[in-house]
Protein backbone atom coordinates (compact mmCIF):
# COMPACT_ATOMS: atom_id res chain seq x y z
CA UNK A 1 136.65 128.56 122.34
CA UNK A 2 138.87 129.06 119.60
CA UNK A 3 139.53 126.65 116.58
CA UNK A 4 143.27 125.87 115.68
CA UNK A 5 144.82 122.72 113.52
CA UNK A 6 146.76 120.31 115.43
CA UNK A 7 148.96 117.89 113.54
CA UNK A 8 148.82 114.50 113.70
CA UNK A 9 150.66 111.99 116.19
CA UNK A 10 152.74 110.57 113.85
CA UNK A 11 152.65 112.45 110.57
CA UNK A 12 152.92 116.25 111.11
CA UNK A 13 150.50 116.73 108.62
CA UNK A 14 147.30 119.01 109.89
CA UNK A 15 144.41 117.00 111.56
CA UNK A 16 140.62 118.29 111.63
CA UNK A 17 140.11 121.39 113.27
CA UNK A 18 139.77 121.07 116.91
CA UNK A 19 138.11 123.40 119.62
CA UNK A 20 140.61 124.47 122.49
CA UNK A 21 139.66 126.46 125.10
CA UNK A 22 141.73 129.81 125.79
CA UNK A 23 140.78 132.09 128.97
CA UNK A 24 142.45 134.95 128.94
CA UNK A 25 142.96 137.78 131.68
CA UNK A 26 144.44 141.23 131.11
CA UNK A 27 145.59 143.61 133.45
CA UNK A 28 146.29 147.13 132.26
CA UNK A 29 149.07 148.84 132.85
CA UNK A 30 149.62 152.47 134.77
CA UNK A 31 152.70 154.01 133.36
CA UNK A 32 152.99 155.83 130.12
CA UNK A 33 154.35 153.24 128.10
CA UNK A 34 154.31 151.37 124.62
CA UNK A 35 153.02 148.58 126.97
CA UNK A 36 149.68 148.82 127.56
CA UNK A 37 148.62 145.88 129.52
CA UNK A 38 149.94 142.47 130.05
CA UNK A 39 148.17 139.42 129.91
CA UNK A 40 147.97 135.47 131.05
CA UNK A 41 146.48 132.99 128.90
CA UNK A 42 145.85 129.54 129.94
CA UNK A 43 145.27 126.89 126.99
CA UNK A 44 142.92 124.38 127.38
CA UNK A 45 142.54 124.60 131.28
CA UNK A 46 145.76 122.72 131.92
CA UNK A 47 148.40 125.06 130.58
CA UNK A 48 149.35 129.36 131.29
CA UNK A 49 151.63 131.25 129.37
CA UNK A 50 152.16 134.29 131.77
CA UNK A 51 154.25 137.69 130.69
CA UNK A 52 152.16 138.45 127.29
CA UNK A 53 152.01 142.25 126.46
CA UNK A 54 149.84 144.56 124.67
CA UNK A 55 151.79 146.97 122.95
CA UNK A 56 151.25 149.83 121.42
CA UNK A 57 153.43 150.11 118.51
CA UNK A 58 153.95 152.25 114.76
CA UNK A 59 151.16 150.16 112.63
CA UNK A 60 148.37 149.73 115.85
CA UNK A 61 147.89 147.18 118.87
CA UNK A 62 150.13 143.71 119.14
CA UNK A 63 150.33 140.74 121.08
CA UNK A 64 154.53 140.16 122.41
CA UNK A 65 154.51 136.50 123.41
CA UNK A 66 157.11 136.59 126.60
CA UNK A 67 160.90 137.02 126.28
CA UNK A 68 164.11 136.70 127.48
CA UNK A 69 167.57 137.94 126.37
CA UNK A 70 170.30 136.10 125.02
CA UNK A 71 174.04 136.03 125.34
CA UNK A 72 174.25 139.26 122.73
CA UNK A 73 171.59 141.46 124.31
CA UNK A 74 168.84 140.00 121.40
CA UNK A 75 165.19 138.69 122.79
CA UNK A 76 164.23 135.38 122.29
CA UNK A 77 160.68 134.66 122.32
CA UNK A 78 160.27 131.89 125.63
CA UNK A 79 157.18 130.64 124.04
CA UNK A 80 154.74 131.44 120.50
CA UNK A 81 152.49 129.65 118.60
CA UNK A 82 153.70 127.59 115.84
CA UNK A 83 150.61 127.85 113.65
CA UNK A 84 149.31 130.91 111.67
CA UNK A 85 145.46 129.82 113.10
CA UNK A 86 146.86 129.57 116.66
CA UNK A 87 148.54 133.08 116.23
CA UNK A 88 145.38 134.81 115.21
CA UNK A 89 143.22 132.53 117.99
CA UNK A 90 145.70 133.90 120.69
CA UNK A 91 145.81 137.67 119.04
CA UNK A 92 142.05 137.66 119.08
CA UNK A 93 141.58 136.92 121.92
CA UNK A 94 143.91 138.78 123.93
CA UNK A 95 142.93 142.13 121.81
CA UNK A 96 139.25 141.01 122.70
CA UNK A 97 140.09 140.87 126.21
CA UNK A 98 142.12 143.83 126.42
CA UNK A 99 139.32 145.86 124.58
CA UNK A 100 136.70 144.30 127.09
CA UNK A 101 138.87 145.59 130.04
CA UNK A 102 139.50 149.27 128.60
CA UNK A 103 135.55 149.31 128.10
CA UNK A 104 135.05 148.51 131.92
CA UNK A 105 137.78 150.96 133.13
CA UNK A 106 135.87 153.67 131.20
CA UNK A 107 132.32 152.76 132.37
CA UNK A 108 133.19 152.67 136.10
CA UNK A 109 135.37 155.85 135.44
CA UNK A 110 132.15 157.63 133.79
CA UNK A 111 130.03 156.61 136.66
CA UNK A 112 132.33 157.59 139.46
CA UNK A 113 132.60 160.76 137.47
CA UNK A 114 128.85 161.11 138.09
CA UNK A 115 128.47 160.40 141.60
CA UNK A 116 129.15 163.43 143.48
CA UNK A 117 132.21 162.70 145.93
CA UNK A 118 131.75 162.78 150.37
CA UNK A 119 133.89 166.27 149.86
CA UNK A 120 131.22 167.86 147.61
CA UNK A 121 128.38 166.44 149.44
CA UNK A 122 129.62 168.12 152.57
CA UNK A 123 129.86 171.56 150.43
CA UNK A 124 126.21 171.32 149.90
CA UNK A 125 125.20 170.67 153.18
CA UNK A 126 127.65 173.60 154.48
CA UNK A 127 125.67 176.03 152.02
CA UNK A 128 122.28 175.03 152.59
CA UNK A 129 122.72 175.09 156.50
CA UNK A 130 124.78 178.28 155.82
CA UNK A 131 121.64 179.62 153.95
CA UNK A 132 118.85 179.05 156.49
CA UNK A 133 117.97 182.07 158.77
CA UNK A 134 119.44 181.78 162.44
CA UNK A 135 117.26 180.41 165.06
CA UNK A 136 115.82 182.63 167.54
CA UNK A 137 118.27 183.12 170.39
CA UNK A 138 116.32 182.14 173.82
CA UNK A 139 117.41 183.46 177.35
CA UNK A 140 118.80 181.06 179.53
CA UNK A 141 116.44 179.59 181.37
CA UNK A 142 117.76 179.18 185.21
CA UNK A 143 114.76 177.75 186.58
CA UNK A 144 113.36 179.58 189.49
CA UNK A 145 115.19 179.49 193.00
């Protein structure tokens, strides 16, 4: 839960702080891009923003809230926050969540790195059977007629 400032009904001047709930879910990207993953967020439980991006640009990591383009060829943002604290609540945790999901790509790639694959197993067995001395050949045995 992240803590943002909502304005008033009537006034449009900032209430108390108030929790609101933001689950987030990233899913990284496989081409070499400036994009790095993109992202859903749903606000509150009632309410997803789909089409957010983690990109990679000159001065580090950025959220880009999801875009269209106008008449002239210029993007318009479809959706943002409207508050500096919601900004950095939806940064945070979209960078949090991206950083959680690199972290898991590298531990299951570090662990299928150490278990040894069917291919090499089959190697092994090849050379070890390969190895052993021959069995002793025996004479067919025709029974006696």
């Amino acid at each position: 839960m992240d803590e943002f400032k909502s304005p008033e009904a009537g006034g449009g001047q900032p209430a108390q702080a108030t929790k609101l709930d933001l689950e987030v879910k990233v899913y990284p990207t496989q081409k070499e891009s400036n994009i790095l993953a993109t992202a859903s967020i749903t606000l509150g439980g009632c309410f997803t923003v789909k089409g957010v991006k983690i990109v990679d640009g000159k001065n580090g990591l950025f959220v880009a809230m999801p875009t269209r383009r106008d008449g002239q060829g210029n993007f318009q943002d479809i959706c943002h926050p409207t508050t500096k604290e919601m900004r950095e609540a939806l940064n945070s945790a979209v960078l949090g969540e991206y950083q959680r999901a690199v972290e898991r790509i590298t531990t299951r790639g570090e662990q299928a790195m150490q278990r040894s694959s069917v291919l090499n197993s089959l190697s092994q067995k090849k050379s070890q059977v390969a190895d052993q001395p021959p069995a002793p050949k025996k004479s067919a045995d025709r029974g006696e007629r």
